[in-house]
Protein backbone atom coordinates (compact mmCIF):
# COMPACT_ATOMS: atom_id res chain seq x y z
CA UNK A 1 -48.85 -80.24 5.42
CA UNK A 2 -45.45 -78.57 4.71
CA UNK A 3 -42.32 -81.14 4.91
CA UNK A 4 -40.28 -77.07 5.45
CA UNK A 5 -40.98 -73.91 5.58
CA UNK A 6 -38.00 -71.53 5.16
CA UNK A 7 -38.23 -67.64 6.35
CA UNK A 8 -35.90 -65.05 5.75
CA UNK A 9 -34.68 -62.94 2.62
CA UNK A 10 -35.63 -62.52 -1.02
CA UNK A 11 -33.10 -60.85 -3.40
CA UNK A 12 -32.43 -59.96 -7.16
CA UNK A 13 -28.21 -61.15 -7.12
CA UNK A 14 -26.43 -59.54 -10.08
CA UNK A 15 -23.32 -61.15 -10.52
CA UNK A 16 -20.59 -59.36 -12.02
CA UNK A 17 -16.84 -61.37 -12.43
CA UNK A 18 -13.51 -59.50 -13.17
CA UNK A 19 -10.45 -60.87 -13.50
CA UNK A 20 -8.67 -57.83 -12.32
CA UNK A 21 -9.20 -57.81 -9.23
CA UNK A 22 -6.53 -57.77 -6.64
CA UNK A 23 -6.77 -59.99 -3.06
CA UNK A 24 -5.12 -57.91 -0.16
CA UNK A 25 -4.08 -59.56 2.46
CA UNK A 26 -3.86 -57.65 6.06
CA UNK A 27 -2.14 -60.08 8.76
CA UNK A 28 -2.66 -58.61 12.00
CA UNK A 29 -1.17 -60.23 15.74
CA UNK A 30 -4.01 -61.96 15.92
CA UNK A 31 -5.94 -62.76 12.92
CA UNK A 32 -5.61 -62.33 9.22
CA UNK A 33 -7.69 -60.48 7.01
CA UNK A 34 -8.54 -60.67 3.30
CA UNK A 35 -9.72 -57.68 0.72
CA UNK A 36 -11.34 -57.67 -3.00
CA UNK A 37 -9.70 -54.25 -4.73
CA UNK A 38 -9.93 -52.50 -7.69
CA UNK A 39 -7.89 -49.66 -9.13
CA UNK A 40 -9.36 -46.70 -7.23
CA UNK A 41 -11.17 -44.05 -10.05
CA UNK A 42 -10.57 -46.18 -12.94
CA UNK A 43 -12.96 -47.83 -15.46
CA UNK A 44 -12.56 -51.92 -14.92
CA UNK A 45 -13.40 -54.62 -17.72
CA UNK A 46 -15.82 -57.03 -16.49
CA UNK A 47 -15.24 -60.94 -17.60
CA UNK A 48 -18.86 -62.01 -16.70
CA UNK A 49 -22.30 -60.74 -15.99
CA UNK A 50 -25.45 -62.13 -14.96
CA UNK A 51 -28.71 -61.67 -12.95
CA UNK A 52 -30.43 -64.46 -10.28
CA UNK A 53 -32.48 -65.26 -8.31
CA UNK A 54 -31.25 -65.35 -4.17
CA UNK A 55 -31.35 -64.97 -0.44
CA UNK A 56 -31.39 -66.99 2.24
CA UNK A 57 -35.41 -68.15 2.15
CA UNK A 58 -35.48 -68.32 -1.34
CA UNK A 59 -31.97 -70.54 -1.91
CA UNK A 60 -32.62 -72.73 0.87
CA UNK A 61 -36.69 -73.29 -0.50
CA UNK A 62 -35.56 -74.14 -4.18
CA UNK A 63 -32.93 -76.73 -2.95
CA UNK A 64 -35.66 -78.42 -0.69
CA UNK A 65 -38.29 -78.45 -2.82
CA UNK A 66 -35.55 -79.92 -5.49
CA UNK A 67 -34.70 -83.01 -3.02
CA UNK A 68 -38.21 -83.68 -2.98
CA UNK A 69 -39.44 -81.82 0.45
CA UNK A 70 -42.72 -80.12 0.12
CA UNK A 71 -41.71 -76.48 0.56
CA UNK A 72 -43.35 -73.02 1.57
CA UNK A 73 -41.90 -69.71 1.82
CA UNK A 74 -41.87 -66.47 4.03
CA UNK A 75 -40.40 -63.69 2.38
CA UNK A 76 -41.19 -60.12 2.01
CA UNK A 77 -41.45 -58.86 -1.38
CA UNK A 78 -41.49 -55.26 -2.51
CA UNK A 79 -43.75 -53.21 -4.53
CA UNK A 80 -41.72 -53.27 -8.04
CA UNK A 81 -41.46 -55.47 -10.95
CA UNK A 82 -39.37 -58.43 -9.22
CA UNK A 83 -42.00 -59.26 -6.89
CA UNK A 84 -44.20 -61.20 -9.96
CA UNK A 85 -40.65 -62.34 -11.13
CA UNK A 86 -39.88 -63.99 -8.13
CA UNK A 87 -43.16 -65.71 -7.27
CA UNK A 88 -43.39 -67.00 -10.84
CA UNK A 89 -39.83 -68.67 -10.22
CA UNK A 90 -40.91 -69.97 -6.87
CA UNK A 91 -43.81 -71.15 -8.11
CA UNK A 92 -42.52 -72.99 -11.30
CA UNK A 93 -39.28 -74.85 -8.76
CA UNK A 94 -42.77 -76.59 -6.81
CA UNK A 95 -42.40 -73.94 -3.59
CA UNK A 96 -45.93 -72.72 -2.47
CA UNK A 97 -45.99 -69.26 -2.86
CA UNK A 98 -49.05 -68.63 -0.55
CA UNK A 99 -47.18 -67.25 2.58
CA UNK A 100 -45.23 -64.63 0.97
CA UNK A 101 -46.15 -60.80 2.46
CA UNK A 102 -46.18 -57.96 -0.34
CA UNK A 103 -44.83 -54.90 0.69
CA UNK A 104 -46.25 -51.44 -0.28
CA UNK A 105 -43.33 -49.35 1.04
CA UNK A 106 -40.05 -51.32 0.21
CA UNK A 107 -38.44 -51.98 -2.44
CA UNK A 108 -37.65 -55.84 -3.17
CA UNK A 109 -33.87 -56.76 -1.89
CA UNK A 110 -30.76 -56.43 -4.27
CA UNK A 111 -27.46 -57.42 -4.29
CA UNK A 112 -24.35 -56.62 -6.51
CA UNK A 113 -21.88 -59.81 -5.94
CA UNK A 114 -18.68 -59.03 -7.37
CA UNK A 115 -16.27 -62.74 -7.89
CA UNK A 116 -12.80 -62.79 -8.05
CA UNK A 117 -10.70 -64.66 -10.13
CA UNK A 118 -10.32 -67.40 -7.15
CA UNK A 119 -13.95 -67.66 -7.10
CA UNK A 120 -14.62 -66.36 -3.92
CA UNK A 121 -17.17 -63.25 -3.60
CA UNK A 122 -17.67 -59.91 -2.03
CA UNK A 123 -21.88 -59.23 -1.88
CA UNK A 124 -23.06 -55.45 -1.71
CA UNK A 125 -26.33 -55.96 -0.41
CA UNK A 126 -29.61 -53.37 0.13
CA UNK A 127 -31.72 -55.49 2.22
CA UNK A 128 -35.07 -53.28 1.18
CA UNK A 129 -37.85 -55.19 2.06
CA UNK A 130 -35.93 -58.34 3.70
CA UNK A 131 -35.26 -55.80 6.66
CA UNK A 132 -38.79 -55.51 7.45
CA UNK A 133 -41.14 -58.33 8.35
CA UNK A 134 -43.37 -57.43 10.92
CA UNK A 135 -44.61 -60.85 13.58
CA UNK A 136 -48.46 -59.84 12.44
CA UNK A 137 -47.40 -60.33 8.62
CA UNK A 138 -46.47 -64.15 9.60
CA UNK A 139 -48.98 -66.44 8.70
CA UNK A 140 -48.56 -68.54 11.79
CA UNK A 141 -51.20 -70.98 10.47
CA UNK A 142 -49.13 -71.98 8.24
CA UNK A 143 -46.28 -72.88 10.19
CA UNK A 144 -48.67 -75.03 12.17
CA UNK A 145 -48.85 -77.31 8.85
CA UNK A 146 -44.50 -77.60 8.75
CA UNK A 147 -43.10 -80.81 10.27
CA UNK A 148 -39.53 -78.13 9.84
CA UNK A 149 -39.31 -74.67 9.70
CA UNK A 150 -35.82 -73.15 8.68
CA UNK A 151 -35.03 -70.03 9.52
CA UNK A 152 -32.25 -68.18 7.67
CA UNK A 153 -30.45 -65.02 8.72
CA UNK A 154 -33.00 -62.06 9.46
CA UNK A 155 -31.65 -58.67 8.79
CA UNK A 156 -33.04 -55.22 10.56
CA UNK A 157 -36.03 -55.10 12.13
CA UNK A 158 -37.12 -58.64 10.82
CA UNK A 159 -34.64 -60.14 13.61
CA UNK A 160 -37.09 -59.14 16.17
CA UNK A 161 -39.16 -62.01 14.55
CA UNK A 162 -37.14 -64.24 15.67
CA UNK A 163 -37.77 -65.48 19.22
CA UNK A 164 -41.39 -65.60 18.47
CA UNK A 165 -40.95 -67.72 16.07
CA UNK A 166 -38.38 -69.72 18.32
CA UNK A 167 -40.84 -70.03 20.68
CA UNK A 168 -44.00 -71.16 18.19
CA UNK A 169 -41.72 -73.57 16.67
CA UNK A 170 -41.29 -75.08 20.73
CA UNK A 171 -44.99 -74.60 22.21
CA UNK A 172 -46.46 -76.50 18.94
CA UNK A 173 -43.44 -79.36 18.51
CA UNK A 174 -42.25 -77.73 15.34
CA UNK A 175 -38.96 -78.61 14.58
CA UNK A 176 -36.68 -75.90 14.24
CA UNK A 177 -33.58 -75.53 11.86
CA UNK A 178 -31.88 -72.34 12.49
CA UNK A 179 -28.81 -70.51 10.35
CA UNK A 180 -28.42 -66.78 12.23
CA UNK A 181 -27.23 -64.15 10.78
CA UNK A 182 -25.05 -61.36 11.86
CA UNK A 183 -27.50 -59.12 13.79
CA UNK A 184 -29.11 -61.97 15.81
CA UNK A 185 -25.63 -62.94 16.63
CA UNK A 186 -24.31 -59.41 17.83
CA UNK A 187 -26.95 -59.14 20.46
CA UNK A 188 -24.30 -61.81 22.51
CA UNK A 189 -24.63 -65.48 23.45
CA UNK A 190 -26.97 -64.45 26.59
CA UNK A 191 -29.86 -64.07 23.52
CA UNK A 192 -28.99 -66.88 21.15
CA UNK A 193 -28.48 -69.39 23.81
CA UNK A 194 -32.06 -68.66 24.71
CA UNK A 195 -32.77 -69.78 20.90
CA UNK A 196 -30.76 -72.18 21.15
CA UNK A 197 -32.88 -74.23 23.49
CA UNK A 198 -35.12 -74.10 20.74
CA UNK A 199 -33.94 -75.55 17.91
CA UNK A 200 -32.96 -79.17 16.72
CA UNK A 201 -30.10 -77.54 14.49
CA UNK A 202 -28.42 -74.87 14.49
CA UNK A 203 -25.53 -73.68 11.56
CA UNK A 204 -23.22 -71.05 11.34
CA UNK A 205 -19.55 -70.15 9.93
CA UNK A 206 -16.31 -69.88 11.54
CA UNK A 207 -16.73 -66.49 11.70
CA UNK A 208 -20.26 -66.02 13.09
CA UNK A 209 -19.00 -69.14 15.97
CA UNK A 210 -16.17 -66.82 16.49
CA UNK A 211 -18.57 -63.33 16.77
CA UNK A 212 -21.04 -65.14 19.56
CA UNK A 213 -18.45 -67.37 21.25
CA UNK A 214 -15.68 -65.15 21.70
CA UNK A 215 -13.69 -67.38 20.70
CA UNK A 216 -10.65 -66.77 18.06
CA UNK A 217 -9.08 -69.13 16.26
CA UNK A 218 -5.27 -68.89 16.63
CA UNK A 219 -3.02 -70.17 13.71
CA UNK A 220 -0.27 -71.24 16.02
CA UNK A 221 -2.61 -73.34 18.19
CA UNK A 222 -1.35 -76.87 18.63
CA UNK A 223 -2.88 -79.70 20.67
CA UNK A 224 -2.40 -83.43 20.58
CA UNK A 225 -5.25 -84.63 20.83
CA UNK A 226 -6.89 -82.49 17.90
CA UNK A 227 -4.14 -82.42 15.51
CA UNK A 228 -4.69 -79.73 12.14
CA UNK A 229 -5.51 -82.86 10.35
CA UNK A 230 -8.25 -83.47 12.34
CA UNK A 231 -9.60 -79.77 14.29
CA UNK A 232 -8.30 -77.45 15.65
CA UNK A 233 -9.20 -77.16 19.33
CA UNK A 234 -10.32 -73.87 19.28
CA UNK A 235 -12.92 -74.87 16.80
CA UNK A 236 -13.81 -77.36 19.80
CA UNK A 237 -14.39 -75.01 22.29
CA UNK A 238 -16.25 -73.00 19.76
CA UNK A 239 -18.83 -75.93 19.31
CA UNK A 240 -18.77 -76.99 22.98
CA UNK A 241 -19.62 -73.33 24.23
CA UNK A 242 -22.44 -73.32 21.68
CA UNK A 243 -23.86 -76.63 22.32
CA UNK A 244 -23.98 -75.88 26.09
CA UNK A 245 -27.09 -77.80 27.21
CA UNK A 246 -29.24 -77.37 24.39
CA UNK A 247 -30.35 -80.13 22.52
CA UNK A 248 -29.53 -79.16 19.20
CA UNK A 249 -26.88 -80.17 16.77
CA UNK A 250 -24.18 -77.69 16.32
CA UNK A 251 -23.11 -77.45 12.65
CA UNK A 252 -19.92 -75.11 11.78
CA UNK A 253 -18.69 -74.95 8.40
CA UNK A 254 -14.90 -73.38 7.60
CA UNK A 255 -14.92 -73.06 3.96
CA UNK A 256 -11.84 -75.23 2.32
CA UNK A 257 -11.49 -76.81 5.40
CA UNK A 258 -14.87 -78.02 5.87
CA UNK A 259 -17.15 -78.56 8.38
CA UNK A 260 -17.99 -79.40 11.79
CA UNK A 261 -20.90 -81.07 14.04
CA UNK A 262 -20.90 -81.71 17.58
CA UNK A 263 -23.96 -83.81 19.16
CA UNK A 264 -22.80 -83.46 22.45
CA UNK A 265 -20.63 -86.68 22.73
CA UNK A 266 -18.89 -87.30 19.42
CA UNK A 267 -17.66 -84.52 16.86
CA UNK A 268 -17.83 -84.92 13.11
CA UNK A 269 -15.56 -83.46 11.00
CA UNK A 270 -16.13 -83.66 7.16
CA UNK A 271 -13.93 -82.63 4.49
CA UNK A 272 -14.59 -80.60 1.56
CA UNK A 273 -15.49 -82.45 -1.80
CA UNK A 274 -13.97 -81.48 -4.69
CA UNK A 275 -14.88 -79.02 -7.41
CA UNK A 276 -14.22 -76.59 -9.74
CA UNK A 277 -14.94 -73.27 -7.78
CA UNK A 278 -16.87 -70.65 -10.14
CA UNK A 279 -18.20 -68.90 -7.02
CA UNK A 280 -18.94 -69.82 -3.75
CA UNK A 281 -22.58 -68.04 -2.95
CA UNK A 282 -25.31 -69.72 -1.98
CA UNK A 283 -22.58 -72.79 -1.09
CA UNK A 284 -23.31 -72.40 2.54
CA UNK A 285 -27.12 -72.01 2.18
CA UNK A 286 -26.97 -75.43 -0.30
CA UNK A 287 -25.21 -77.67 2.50
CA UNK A 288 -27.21 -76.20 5.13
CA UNK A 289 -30.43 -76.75 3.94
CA UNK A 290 -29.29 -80.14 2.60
CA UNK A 291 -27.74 -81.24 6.40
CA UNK A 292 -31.73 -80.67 7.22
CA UNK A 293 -33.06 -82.44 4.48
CA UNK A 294 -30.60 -85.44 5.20
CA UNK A 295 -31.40 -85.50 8.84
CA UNK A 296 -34.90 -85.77 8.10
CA UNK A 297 -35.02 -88.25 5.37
CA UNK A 298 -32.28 -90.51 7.00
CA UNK A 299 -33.09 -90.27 10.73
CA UNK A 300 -30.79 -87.69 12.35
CA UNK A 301 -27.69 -89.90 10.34
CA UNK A 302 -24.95 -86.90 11.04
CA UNK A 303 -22.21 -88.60 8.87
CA UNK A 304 -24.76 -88.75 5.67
CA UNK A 305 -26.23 -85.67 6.19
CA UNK A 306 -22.65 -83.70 6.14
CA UNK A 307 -21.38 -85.98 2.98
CA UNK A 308 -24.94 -84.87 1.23
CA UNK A 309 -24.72 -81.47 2.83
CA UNK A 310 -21.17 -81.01 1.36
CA UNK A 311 -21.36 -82.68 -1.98
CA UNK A 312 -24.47 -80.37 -3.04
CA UNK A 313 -22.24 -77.56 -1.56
CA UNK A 314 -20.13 -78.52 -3.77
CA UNK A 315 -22.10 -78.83 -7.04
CA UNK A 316 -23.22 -75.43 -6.52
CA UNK A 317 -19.29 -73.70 -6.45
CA UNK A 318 -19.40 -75.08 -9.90
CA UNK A 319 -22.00 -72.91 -11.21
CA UNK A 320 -22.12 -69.17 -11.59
CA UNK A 321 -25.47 -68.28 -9.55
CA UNK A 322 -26.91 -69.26 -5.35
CA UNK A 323 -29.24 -71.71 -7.15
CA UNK A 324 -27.30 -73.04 -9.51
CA UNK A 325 -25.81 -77.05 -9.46
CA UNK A 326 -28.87 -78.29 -7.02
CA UNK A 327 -28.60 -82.10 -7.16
CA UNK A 328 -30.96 -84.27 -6.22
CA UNK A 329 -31.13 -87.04 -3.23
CA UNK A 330 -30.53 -89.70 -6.44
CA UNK A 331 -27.76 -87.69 -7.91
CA UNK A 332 -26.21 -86.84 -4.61
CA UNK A 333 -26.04 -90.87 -4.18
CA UNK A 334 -23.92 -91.51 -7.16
CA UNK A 335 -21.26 -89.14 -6.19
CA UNK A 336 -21.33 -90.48 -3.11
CA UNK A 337 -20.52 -93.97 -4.60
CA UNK A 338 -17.78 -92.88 -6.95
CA UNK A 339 -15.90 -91.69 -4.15
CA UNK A 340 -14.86 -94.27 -1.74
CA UNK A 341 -12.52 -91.76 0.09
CA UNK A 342 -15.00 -89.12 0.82
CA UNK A 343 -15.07 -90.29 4.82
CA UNK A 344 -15.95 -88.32 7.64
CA UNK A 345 -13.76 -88.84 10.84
CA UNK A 346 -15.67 -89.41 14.51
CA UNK A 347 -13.75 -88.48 17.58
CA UNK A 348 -15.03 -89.11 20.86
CA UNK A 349 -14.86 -85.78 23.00
């Protein structure tokens, strides 16, 4: 019996800082935009360099199986040297390696994430092998055993995976944790509302909310009953579009601002912790996977599973790799004790 079973990617992250590069901001009418750039044809310095372990599956397994969950993984793995690499690492953080599919055609996924000086991170990413899970390469068995399965963002072809496993996770009272990615939300909210009625939680960022709501978030939006202390309201129509009728909770994270949760009655809104930011990757996949955790461990309490969700976040900007800073449900605790101000604020909608 699996306490989680996480499916998505599996990638080799090489990490490369340089404080030389330039932020460019484009402000538009309606929305603001920011760039990474480098002197165009030039040779640029490098301040740091380093190679990890990441992607969704894998990030999201190694923090679970560190808070204690038993963990199992779906991944697809290429046919190249990182494919040992990774299950040995899997393997050795307590994550049953059983349910991984080998590949004989792709390559293992890569990514080149290149960090600013502000910590923040642009991610080149060849999906390879991530792209390509096929529904008869799922050992469905398996999911059977999970009391969770989480289901992080499926790129290519391996999106078509998703509804069936939407739908397994309903017919045999799986519980189902879901954080899409791009391509499952381009296809519009007609398809992920019907995935929706699936799952028990569902996370995304303000940007992904805004790409399968419609809905923009205007800076010169004012409202007074959701002052900019508080949220803004087009974040609440963003969670109250999403939440619809479904059941789920609806989790939306906005980087320095925080996040959000709506349960259908009452919206949460937790504020970042602080931290040192080295780099922010694998931050979202730390406090989503650790909102799960939390809801499972201390039954379906919202307000601790966002403080838990964003103090791990948190931990994990302070370190230069996706799995990097993991804290434990012990360690969590005594940062949540040493900080007496770290509240989240309830408002009645």
């Amino acid at each position: 019996m699996y306490d989680f079973i996480t499916i998505g990617s599996a990638t080799q992250d090489v990490f490369i800082q340089s404080d030389v590069a330039s932020i460019v901001t484009v402000s538009q009418m309606a929305k603001k935009s920011e760039f990474m750039s480098f002197p165009y044809g030039a040779k640029t310095e490098i301040a740091d360099f380093s190679k990890n372990l990441g992607g969704g599956a894998v990030n999201t397994a190694t923090n679970l199986a560190n808070l204690g969950m038993k963990t199992s993984t779906i991944i697809k793995l290429g046919n190249d040297e990182l494919n040992n690499i990774i299950k040995l690492k899997l393997a050795k953080s307590g994550i049953d390696i059983m349910n991984i599919i080998d590949s004989a055609k792709y390559l293992t996924g890569f990514s080149i994430i290149l960090v600013s000086f502000q910590g923040d991170r642009t991610v080149l990413a060849h999906r390879g092998a991530n792209a390509h899970v096929q529904e008869s390469e799922i050992n469905f068995e398996a999911i059977k055993k999970a009391r969770w399965v989480y289901v992080s963002p499926l790129s290519g072809e391996s999106n078509k995976v998703l509804d069936k496993i939407a739908n397994f996770c309903q017919e045999n009272s799986i519980n189902l944790a879901l954080n899409a990615g791009t391509t499952a939300l381009k296809k519009g909210a007609k398809y992920f509302s019907k995935i929706l009625t699936t799952a028990q939680i569902v996370v995304m960022n303000k940007d992904e909310a805004s790409l399968v709501t419609k809905i923009q978030v205007r800076p010169d939006t004012k409202e007074e009953k959701f002052s900019s202390k508080e949220i803004h309201p087009d974040i609440v129509e963003m969670l109250k579009c999403l939440k619809g009728g479904c059941e789920a909770m609806v989790v939306i994270t906005d980087g320095k601002h925080g996040s959000y949760c709506y349960d259908g009655s009452k919206i949460y809104v937790c504020p970042t912790y602080p931290a040192t930011v080295v780099s922010t990757l694998g931050a979202g996949d730390a406090f989503a996977s650790t909102f799960c955790a939390s809801i499972d461990k201390f039954n379906k309490d919202i307000v601790k599973a966002l403080k838990y969700g964003t103090i791990n976040s948190a931990s994990v900007c302070e370190h230069f790799g996706a799995q990097e800073g993991f804290l434990t449900f012990d360690e969590i605790e005594e940062k949540l004790k040493a900080s007496k101000d770290f509240e989240v604020k309830v408002i009645d909608v």
